[in-house]
C-alpha atoms as a PDB file:
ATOM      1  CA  UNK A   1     144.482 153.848 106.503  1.00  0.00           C
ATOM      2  CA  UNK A   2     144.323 157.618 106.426  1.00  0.00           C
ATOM      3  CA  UNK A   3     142.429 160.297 104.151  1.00  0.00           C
ATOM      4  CA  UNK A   4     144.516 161.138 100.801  1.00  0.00           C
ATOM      5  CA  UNK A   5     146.153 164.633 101.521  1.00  0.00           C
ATOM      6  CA  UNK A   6     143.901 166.133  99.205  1.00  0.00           C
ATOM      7  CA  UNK A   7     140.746 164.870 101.665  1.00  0.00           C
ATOM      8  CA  UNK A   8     142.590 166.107 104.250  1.00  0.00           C
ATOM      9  CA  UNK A   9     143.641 169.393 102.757  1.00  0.00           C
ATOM     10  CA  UNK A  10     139.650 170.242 102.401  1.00  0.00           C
ATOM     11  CA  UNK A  11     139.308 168.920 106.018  1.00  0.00           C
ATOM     12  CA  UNK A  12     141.557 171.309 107.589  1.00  0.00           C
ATOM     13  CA  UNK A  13     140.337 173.884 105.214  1.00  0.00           C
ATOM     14  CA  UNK A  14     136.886 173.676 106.765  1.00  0.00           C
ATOM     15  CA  UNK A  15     137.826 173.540 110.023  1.00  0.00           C
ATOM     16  CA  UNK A  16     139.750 177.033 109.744  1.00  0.00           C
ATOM     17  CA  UNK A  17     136.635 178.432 107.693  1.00  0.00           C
ATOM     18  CA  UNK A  18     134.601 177.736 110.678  1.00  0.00           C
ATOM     19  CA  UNK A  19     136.622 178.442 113.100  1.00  0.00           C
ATOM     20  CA  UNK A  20     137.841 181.910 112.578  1.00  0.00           C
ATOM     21  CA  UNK A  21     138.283 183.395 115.774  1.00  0.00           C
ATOM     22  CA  UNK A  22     141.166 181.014 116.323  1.00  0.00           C
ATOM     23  CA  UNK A  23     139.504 179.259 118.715  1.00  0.00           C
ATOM     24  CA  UNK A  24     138.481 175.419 118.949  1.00  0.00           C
ATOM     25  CA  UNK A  25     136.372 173.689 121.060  1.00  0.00           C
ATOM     26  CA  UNK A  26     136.672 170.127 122.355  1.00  0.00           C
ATOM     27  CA  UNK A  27     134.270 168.690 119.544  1.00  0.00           C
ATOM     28  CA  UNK A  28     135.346 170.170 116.986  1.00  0.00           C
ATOM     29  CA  UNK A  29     139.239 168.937 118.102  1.00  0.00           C
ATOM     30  CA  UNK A  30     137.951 165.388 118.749  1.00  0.00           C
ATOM     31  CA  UNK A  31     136.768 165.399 114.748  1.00  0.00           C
ATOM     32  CA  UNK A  32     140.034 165.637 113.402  1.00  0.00           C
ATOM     33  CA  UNK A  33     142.126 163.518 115.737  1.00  0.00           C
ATOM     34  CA  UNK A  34     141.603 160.125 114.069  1.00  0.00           C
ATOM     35  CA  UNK A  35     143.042 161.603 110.790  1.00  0.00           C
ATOM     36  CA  UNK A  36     145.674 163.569 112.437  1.00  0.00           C
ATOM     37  CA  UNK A  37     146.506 161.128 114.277  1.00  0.00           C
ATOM     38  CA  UNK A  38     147.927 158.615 111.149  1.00  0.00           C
ATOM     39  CA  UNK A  39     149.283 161.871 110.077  1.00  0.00           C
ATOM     40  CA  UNK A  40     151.778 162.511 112.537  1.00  0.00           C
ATOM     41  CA  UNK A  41     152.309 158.733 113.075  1.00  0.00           C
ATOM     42  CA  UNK A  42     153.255 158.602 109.420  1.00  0.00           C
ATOM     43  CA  UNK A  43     155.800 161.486 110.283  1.00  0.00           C
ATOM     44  CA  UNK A  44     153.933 165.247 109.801  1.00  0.00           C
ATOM     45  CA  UNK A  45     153.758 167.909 112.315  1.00  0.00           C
ATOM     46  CA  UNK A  46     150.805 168.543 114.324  1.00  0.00           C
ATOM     47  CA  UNK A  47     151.759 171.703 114.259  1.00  0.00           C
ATOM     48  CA  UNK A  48     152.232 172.092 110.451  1.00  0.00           C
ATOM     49  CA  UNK A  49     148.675 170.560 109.792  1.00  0.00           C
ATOM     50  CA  UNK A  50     146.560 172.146 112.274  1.00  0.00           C
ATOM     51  CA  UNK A  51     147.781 174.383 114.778  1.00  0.00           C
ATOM     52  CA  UNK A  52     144.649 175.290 116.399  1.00  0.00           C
ATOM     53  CA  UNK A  53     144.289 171.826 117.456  1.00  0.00           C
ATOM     54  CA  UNK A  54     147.884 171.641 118.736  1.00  0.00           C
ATOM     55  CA  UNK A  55     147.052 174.614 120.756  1.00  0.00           C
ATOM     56  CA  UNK A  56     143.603 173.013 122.305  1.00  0.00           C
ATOM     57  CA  UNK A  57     145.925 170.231 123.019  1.00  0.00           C
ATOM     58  CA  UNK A  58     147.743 172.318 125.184  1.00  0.00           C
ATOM     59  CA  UNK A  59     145.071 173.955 126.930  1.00  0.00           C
ATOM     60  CA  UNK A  60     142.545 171.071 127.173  1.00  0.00           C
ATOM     61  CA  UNK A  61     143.771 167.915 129.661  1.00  0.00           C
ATOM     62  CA  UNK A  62     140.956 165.955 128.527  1.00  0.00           C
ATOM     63  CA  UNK A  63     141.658 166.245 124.652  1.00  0.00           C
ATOM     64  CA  UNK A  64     145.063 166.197 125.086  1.00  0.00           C
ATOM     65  CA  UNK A  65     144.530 162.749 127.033  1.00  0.00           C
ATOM     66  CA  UNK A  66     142.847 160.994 123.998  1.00  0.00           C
ATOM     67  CA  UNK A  67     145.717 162.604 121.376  1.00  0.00           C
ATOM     68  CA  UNK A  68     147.783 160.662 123.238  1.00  0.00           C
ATOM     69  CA  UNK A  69     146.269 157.396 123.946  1.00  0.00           C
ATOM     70  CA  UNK A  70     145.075 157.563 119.965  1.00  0.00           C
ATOM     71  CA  UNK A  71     148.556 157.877 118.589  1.00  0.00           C
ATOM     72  CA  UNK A  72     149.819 155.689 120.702  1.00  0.00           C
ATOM     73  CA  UNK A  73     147.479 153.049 119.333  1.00  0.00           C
ATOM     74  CA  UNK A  74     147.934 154.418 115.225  1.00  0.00           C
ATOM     75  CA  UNK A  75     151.917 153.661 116.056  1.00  0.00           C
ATOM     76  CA  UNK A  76     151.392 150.759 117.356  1.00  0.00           C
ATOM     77  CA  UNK A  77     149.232 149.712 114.431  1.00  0.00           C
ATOM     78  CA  UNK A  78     151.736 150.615 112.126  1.00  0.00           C
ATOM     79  CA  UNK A  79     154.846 149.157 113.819  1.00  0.00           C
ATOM     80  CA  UNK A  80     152.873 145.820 114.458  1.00  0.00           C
ATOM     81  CA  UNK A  81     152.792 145.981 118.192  1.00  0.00           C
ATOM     82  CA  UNK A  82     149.115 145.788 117.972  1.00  0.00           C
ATOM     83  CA  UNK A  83     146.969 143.508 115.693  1.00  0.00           C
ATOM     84  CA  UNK A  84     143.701 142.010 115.203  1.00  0.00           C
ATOM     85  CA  UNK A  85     144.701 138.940 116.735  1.00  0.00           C
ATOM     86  CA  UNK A  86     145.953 140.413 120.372  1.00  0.00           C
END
């Protein structure tokens, strides 16, 4: 479903290597939303796991727009609202 936490441990360890400055740019935000997304389905904190993308969320209408829309769908998955077959 989702990367093991260790995957995703060396995933958001990358991310803040190369993003230093604090800043992150749409691309770079759109890369981790599919795992972050069954992530804070499955219960985490956005905010815990990657703040810099919470805070692009905030700033960026168009990101923010797909976070939404793609957890949406991950819950849905999960709580069987959406399947294969509809």
């Amino acid at each position: 479903m989702g990367l093991p936490d260790e995957q995703l441990r060396k995933l958001i360890d990358h991310i803040f290597v190369s993003h230093q400055d604090g800043e992150m740019d749409c691309d770079s935000c759109n890369c981790q939303l599919e795992c972050l997304a069954e992530k804070v389905a499955g219960g985490a904190s956005l905010h815990d796991l990657l703040p810099a993308v919470e805070a692009h969320l905030r700033c960026c209408v168009d990101c923010r727009e797909e976070w939404q829309a793609l957890l949406c769908i991950v819950r849905a998955e999960r709580d069987g609202s959406l399947s294969a077959s509809n």
